[in-house]
N, C-alpha and C. Protein backbone atom coordinates (compact mmCIF):
# COMPACT_ATOMS: atom_id res chain seq x y z
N UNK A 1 -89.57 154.18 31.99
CA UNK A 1 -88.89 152.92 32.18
C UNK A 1 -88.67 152.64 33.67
N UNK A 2 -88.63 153.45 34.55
CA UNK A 2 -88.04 153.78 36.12
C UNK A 2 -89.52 152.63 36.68
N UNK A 3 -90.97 153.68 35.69
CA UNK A 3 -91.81 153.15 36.35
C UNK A 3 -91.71 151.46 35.89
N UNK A 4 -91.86 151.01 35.26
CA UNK A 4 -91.71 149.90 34.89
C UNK A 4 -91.00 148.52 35.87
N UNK A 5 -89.23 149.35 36.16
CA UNK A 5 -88.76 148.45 36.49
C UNK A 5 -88.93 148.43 37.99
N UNK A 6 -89.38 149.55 38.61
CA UNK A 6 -90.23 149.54 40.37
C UNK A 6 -91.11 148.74 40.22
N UNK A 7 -92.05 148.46 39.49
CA UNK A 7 -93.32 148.08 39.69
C UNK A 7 -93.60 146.59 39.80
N UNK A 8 -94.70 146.39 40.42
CA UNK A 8 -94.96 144.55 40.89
C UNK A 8 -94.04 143.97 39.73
N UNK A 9 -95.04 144.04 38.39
CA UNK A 9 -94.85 142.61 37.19
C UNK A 9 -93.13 142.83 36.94
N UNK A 10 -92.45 143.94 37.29
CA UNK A 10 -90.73 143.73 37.30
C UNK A 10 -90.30 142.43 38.13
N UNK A 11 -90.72 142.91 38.91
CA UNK A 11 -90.61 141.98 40.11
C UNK A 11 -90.58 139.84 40.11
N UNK A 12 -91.94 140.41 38.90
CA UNK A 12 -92.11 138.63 38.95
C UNK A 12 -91.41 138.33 36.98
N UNK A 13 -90.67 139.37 36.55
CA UNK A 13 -90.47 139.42 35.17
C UNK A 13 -89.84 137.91 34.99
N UNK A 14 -88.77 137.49 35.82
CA UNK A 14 -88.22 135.85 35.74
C UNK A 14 -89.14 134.69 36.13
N UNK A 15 -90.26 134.94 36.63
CA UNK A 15 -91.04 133.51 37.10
C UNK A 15 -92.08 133.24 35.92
N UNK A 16 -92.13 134.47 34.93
CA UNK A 16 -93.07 134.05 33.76
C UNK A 16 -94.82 134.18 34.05
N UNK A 17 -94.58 134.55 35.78
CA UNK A 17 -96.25 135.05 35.87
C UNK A 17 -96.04 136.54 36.01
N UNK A 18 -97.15 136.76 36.10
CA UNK A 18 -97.91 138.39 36.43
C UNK A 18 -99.01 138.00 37.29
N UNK A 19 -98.95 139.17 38.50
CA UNK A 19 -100.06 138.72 39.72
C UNK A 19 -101.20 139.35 38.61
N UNK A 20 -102.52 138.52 38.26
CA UNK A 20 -103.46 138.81 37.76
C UNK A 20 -104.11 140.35 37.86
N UNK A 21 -103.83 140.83 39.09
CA UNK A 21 -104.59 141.72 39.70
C UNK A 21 -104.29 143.22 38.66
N UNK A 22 -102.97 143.29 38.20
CA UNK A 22 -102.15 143.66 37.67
C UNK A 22 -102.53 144.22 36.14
N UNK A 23 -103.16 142.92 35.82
CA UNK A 23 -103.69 142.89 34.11
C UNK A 23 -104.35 144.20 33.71
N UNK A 24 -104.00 144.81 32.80
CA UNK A 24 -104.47 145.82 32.22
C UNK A 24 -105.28 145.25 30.71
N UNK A 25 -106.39 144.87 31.13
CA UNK A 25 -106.69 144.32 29.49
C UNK A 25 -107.19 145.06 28.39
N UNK A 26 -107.31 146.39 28.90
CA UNK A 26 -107.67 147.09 27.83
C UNK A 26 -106.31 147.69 27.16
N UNK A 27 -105.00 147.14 27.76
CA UNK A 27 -104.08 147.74 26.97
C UNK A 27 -103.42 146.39 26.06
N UNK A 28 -104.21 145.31 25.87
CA UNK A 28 -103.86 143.93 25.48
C UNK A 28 -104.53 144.11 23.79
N UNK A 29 -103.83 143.34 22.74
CA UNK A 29 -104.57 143.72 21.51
C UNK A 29 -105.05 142.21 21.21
N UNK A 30 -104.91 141.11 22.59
CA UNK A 30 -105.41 139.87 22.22
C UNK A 30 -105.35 139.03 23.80
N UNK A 31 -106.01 138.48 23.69
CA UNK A 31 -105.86 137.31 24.86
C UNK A 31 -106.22 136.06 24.50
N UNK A 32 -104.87 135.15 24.97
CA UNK A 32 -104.94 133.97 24.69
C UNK A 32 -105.25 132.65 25.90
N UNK A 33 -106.19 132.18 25.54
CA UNK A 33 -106.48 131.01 26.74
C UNK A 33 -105.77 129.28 26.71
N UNK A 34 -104.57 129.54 27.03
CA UNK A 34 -103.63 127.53 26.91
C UNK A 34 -104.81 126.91 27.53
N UNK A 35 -104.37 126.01 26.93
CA UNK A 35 -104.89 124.62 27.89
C UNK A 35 -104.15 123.00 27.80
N UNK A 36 -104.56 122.10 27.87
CA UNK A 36 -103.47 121.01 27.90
C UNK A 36 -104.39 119.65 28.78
N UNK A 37 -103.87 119.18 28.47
CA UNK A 37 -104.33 117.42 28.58
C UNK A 37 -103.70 116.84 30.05
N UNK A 38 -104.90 116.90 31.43
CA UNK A 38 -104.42 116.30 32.35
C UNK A 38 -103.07 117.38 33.37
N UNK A 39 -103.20 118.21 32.66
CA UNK A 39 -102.15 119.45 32.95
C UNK A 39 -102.78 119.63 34.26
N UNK A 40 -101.48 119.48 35.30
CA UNK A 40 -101.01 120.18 36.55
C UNK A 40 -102.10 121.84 36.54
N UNK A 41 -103.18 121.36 37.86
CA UNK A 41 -103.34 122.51 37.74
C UNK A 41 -104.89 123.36 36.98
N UNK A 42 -105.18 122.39 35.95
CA UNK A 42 -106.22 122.83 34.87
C UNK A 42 -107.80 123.12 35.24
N UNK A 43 -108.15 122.14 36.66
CA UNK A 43 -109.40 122.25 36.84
C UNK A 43 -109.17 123.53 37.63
N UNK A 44 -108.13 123.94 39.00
CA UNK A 44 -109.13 125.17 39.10
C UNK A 44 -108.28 126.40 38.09
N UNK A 45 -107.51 126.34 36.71
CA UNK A 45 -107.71 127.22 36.34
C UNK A 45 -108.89 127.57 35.81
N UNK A 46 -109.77 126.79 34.86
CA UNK A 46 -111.07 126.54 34.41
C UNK A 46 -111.40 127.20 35.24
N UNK A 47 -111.79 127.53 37.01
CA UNK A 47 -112.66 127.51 37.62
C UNK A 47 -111.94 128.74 38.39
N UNK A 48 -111.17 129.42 37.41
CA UNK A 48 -110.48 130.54 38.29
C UNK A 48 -111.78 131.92 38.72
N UNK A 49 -112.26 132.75 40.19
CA UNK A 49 -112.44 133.15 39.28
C UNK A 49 -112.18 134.60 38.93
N UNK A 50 -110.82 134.77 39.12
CA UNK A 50 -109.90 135.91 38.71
C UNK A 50 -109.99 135.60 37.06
N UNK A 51 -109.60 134.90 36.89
CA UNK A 51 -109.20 134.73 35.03
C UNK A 51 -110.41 134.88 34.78
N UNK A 52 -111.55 134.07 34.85
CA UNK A 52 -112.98 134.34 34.56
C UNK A 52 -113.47 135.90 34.69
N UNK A 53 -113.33 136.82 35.31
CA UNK A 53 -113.16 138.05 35.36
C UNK A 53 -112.43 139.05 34.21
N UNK A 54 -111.21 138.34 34.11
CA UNK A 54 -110.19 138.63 33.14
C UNK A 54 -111.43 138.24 31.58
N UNK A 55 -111.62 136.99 31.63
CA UNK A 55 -112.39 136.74 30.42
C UNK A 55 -113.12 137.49 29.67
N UNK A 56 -114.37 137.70 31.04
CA UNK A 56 -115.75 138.75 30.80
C UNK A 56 -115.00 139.78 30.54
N UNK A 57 -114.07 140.17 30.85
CA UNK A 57 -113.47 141.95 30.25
C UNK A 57 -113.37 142.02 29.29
N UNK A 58 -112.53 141.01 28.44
CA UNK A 58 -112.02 140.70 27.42
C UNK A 58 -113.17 140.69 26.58
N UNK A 59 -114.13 140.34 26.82
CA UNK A 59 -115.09 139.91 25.88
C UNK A 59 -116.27 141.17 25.60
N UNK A 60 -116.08 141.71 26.59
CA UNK A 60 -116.85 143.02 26.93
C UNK A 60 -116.45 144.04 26.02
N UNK A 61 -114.92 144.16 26.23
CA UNK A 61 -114.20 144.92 25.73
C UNK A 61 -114.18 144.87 23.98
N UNK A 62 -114.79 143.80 23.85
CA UNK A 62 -114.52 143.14 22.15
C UNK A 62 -112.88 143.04 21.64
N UNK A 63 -111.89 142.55 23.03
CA UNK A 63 -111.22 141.94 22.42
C UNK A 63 -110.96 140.71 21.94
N UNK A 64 -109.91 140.81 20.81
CA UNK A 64 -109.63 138.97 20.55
C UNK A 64 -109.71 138.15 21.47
N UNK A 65 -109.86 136.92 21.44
CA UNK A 65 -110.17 135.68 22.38
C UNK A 65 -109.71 134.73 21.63
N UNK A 66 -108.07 134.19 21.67
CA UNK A 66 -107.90 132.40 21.35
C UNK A 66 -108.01 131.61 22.10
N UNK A 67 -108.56 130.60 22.34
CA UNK A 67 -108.23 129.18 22.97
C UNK A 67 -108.23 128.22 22.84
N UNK A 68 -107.22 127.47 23.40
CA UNK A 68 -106.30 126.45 22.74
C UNK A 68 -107.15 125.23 23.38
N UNK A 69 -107.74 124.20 23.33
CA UNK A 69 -107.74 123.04 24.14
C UNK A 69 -108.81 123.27 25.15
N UNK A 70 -108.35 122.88 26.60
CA UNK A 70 -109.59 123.43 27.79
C UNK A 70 -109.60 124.94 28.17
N UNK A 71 -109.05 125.78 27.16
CA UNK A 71 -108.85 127.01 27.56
C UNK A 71 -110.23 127.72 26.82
N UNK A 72 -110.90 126.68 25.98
CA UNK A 72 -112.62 126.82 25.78
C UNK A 72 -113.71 126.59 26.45
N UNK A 73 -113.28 125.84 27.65
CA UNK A 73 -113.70 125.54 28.72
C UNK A 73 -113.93 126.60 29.84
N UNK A 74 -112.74 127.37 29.68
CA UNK A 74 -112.61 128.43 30.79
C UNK A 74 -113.49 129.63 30.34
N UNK A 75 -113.49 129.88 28.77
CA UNK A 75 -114.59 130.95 28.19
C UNK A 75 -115.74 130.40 28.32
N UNK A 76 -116.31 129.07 28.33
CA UNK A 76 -117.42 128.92 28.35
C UNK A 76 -117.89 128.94 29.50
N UNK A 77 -117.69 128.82 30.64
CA UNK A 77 -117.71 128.79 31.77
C UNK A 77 -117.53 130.09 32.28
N UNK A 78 -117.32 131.22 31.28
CA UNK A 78 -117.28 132.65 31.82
C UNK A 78 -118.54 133.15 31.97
N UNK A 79 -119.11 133.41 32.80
CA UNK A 79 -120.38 134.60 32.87
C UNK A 79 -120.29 135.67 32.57
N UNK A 80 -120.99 136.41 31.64
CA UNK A 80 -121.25 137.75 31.26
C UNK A 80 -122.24 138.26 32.43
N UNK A 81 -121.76 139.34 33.76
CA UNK A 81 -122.70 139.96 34.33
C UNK A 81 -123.73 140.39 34.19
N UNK A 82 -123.94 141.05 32.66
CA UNK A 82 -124.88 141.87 32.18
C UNK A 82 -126.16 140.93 31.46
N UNK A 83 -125.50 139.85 31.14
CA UNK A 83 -126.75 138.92 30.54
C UNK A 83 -126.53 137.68 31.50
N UNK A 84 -125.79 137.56 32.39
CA UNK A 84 -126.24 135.91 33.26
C UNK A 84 -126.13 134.44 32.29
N UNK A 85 -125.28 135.12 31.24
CA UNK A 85 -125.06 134.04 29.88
C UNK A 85 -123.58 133.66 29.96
N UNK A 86 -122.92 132.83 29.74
CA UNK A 86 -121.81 132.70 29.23
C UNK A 86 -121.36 133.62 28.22
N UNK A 87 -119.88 133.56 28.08
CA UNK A 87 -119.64 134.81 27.42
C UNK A 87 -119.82 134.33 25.64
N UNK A 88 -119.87 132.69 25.79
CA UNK A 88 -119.70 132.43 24.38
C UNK A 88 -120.99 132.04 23.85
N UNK A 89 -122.08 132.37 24.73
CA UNK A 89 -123.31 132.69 24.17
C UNK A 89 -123.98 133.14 22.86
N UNK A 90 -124.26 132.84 22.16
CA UNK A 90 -124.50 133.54 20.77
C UNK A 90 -123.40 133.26 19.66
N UNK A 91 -122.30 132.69 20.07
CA UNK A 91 -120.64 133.29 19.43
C UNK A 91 -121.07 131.39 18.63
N UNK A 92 -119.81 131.59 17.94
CA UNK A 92 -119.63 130.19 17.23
C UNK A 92 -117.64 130.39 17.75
N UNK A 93 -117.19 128.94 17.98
CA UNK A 93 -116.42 128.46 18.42
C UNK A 93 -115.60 127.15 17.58
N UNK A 94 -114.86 126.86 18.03
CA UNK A 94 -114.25 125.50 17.04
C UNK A 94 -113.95 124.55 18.89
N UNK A 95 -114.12 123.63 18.57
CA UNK A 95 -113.96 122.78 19.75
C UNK A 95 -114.09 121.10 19.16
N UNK A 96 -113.16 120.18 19.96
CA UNK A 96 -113.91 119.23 20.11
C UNK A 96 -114.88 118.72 20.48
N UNK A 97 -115.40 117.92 19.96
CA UNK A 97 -116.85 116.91 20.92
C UNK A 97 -115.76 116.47 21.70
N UNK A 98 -117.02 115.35 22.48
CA UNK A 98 -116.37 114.72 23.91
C UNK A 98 -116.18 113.32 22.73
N UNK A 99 -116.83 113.07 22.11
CA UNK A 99 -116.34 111.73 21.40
C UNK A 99 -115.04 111.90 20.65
N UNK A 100 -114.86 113.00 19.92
CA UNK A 100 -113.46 113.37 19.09
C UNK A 100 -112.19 113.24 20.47
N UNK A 101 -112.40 113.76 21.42
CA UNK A 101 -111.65 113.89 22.39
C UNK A 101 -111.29 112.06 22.80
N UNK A 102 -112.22 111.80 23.01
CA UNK A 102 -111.94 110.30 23.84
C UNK A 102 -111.03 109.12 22.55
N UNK A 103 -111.37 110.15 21.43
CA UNK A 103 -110.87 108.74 20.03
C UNK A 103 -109.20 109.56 20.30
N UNK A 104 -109.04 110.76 20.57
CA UNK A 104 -107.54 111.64 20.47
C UNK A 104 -106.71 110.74 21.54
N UNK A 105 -107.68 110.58 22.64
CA UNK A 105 -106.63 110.32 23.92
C UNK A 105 -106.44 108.34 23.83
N UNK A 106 -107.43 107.73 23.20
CA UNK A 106 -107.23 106.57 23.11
C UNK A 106 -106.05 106.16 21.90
N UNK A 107 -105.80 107.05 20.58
CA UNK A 107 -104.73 107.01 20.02
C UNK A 107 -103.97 107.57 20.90
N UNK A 108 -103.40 108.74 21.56
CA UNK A 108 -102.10 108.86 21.85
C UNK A 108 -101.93 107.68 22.96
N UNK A 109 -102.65 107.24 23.56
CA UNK A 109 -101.82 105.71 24.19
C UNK A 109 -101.22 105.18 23.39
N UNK A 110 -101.12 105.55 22.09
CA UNK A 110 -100.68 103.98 21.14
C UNK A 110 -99.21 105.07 21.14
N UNK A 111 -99.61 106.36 20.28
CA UNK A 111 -98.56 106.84 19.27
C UNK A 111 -98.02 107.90 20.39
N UNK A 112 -98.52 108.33 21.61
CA UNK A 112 -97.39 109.44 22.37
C UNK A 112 -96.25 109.06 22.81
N UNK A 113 -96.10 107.68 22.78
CA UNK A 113 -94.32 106.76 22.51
C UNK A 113 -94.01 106.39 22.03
N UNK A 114 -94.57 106.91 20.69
CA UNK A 114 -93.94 105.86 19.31
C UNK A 114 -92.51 106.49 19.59
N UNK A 115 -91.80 105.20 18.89
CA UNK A 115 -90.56 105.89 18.01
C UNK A 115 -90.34 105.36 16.85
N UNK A 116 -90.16 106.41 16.39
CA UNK A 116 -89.97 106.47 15.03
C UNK A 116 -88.71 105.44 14.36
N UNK A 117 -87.98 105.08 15.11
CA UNK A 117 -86.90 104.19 14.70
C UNK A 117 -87.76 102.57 13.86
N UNK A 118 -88.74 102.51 14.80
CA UNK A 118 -89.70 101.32 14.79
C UNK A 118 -90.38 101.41 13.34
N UNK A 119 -90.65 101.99 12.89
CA UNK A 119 -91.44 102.42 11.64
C UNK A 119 -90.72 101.65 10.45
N UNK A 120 -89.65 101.46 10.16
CA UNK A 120 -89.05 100.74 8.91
C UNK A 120 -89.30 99.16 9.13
N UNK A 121 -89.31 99.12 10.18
CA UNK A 121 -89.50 97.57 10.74
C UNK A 121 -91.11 96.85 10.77
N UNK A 122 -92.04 97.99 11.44
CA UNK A 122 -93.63 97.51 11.04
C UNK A 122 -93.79 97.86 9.66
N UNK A 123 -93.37 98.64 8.48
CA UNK A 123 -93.53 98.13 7.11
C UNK A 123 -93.10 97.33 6.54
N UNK A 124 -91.87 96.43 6.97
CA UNK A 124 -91.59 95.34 6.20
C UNK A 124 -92.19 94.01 6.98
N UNK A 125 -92.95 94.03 7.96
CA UNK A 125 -93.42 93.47 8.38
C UNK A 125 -95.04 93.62 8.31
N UNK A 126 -95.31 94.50 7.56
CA UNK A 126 -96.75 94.88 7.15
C UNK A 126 -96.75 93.88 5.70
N UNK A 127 -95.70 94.03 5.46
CA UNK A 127 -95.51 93.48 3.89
C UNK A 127 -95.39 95.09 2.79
């Protein structure tokens, strides 16, 4: 525990990061990739390429791999050293198209401010 609470990631335990360098991924039983819409930040995580590093391990390693959103972006965009392939080469994935994407973001203009108060009022006015 001594070692623990000396060590860097103690250090950053309240800011919610860990200096990457740090990552032990073979002691991880999963890695998860966020992502997010227009998010502060997103292109050069995509284009990290520490995390991209982190990726290829992960994938090397045959551990789990989730990702959420553009955090499929960042695996696909991973190079496998050993084949010069992306890491999701061969793999099957769940993702949006770019058309599913553009119909998501043209509804939430309508509905990411709905309020719900409004709703009893456009059905009696729907008829």
């Amino acid at each position: 525990m001594h070692a623990l609470r000396t060590g860097e990631c103690w250090r950053h335990r309240n800011t919610g990061s860990r200096p990457l360098g740090l990552i032990r991924i073979w002691r991880m039983g999963g890695l998860l990739l966020p992502g997010g819409h227009r998010a502060r930040g997103m292109r050069s995580y995509i284009e990290s390429d520490v995390l991209q590093r982190l990726v290829s391990e992960a994938f090397r390693r045959k551990i789990v791999v989730a990702a959420i959103c553009h955090g499929v972006l960042l695996a696909a965009r991973t190079v496998d050293p050993a084949t010069g392939r992306s890491v999701l080469y061969g793999r099957k994935t769940t993702a949006l198209t770019w058309e599913l994407e553009r119909r998501a973001w043209r509804i939430s203009r309508v509905t990411r401010f709905w309020d719900p108060r409004l709703l009893p009022h456009l059905r009696r006015e729907a008829g």
